[in-house]
C-alpha atoms as a PDB file:
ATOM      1  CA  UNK A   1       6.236  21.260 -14.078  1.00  0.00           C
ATOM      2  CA  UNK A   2       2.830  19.472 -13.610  1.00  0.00           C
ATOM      3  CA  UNK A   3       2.531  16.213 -12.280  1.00  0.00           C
ATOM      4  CA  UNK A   4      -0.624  13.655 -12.816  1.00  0.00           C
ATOM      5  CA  UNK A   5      -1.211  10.450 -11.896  1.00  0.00           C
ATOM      6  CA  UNK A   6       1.264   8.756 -14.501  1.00  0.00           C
ATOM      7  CA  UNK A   7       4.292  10.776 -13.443  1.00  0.00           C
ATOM      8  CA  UNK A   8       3.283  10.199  -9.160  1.00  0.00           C
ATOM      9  CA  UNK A   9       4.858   7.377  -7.430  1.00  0.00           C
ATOM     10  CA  UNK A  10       2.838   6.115  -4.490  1.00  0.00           C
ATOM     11  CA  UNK A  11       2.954   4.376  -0.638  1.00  0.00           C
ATOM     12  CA  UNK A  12      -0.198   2.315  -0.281  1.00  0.00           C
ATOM     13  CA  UNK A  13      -1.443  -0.773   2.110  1.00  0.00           C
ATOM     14  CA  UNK A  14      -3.836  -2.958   0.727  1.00  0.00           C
ATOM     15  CA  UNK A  15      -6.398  -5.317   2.522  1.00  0.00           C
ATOM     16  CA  UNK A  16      -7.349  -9.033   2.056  1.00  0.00           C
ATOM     17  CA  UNK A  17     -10.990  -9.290   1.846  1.00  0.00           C
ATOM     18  CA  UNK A  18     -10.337 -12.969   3.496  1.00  0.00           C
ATOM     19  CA  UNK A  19      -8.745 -12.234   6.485  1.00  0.00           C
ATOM     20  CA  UNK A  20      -9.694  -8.827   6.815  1.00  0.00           C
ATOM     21  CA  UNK A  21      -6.652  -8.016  10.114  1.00  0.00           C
ATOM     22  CA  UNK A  22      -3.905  -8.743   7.236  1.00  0.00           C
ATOM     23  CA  UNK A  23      -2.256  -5.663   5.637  1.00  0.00           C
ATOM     24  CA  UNK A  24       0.229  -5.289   3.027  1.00  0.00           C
ATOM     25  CA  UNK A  25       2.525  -2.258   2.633  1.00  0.00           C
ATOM     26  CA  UNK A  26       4.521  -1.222  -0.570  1.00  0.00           C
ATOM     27  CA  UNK A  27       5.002   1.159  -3.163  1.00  0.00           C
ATOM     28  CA  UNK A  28       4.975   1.495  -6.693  1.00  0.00           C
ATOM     29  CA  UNK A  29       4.311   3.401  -9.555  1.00  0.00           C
ATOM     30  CA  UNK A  30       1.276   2.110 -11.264  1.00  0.00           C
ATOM     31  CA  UNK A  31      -1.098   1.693  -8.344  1.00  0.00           C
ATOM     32  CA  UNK A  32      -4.036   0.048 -10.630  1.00  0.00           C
ATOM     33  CA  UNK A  33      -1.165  -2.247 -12.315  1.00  0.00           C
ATOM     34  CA  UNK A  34       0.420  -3.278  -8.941  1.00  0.00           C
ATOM     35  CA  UNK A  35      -2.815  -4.205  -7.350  1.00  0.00           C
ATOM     36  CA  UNK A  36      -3.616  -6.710 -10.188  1.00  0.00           C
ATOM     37  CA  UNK A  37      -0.200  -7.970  -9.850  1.00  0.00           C
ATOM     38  CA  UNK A  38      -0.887  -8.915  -6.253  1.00  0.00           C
ATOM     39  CA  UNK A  39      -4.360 -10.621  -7.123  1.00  0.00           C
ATOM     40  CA  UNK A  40      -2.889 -12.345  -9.787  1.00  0.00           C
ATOM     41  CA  UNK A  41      -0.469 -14.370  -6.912  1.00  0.00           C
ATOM     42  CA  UNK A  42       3.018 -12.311  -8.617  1.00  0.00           C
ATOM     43  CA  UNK A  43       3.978 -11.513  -4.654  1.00  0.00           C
ATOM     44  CA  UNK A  44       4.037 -14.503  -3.248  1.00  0.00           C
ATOM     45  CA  UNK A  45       4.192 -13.385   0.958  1.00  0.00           C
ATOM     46  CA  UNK A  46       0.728 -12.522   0.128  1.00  0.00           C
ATOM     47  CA  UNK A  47      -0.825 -15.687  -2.471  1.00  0.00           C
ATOM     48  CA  UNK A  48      -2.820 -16.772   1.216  1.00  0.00           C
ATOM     49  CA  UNK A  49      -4.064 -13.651   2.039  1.00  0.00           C
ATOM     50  CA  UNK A  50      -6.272 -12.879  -1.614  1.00  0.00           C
ATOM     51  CA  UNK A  51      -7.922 -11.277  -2.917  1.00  0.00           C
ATOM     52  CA  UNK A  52      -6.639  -7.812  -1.275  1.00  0.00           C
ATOM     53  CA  UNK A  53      -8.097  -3.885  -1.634  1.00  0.00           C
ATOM     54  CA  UNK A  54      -6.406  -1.185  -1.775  1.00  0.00           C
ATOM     55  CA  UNK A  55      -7.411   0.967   1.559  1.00  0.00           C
ATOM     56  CA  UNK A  56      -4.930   3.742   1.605  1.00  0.00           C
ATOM     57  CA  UNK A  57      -2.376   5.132  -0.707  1.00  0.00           C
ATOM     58  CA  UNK A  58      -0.231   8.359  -0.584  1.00  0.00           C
ATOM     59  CA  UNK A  59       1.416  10.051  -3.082  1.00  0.00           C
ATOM     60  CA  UNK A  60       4.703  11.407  -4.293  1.00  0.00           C
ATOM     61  CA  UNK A  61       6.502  13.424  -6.891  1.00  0.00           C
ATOM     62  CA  UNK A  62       9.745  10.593  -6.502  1.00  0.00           C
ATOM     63  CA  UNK A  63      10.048   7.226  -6.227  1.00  0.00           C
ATOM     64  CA  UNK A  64      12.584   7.988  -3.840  1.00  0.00           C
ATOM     65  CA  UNK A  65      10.315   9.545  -1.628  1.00  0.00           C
ATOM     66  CA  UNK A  66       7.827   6.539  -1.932  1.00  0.00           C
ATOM     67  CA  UNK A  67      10.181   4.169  -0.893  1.00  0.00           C
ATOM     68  CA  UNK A  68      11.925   5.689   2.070  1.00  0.00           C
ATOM     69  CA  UNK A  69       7.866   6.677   3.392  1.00  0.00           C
ATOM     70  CA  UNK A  70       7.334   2.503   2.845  1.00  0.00           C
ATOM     71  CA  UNK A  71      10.454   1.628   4.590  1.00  0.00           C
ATOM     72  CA  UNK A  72       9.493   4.186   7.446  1.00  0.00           C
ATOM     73  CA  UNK A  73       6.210   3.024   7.806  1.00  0.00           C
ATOM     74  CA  UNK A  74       7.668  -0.707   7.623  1.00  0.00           C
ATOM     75  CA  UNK A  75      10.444  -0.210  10.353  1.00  0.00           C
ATOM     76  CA  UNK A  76       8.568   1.988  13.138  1.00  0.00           C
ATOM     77  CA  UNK A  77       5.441   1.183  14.720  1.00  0.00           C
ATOM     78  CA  UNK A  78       5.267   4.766  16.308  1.00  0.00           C
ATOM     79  CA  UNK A  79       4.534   5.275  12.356  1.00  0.00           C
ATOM     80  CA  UNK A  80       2.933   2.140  11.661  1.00  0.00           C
ATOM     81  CA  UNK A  81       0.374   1.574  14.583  1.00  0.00           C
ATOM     82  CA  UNK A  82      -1.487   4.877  14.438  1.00  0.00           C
ATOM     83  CA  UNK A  83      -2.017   4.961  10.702  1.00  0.00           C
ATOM     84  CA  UNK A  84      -3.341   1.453  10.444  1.00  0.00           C
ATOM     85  CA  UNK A  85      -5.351   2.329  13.391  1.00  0.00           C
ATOM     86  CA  UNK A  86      -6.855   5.304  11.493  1.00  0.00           C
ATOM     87  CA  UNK A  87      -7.297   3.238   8.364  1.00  0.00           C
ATOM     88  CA  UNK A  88      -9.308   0.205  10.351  1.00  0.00           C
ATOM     89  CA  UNK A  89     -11.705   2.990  12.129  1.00  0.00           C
ATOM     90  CA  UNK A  90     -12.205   4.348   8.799  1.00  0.00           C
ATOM     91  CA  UNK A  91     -13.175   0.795   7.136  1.00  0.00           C
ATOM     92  CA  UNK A  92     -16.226   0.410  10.001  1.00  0.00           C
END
């Protein structure tokens, strides 16, 4: 079976471009769709933080498999530290 884009769920952490040390984690879907949803104000634990970029995404065959990599990332900084580390070293 071949998978694109449409059929791929995805993990990603977006950015505010106003306070640049805030970063959101989730999952979805639609990655393009989500991402408008969150600068349109929809999510509202990040309305203060806008407008936000995405700055790393991963992806997946199942949502499943998106979700429980979210919640993993979410619930362990052993996970969570190094990867956001990476991602801010790569945004200099």
């Amino acid at each position: 079976m071949g998978y694109t884009l449409n059929t791929m769920w995805f993990f990603y952490i977006l950015q505010s471009l106003t306070k640049p040390d805030y970063f959101y984690k989730g999952s979805t879907g639609n990655l393009e769709k989500r991402l408008a949803e969150h600068n349109l104000g929809e999510t509202a634990s990040n309305k203060p933080y806008l407008p936000l970029r995405i700055v790393y995404f991963e992806a997946y065959i199942t949502e499943k498999t998106a979700r429980l990599r979210e919640s993993a990332v979410k619930q362990s900084g052993s996970i969570s530290i190094p990867l956001l580390r990476r991602i801010k070293e790569s945004l200099n």
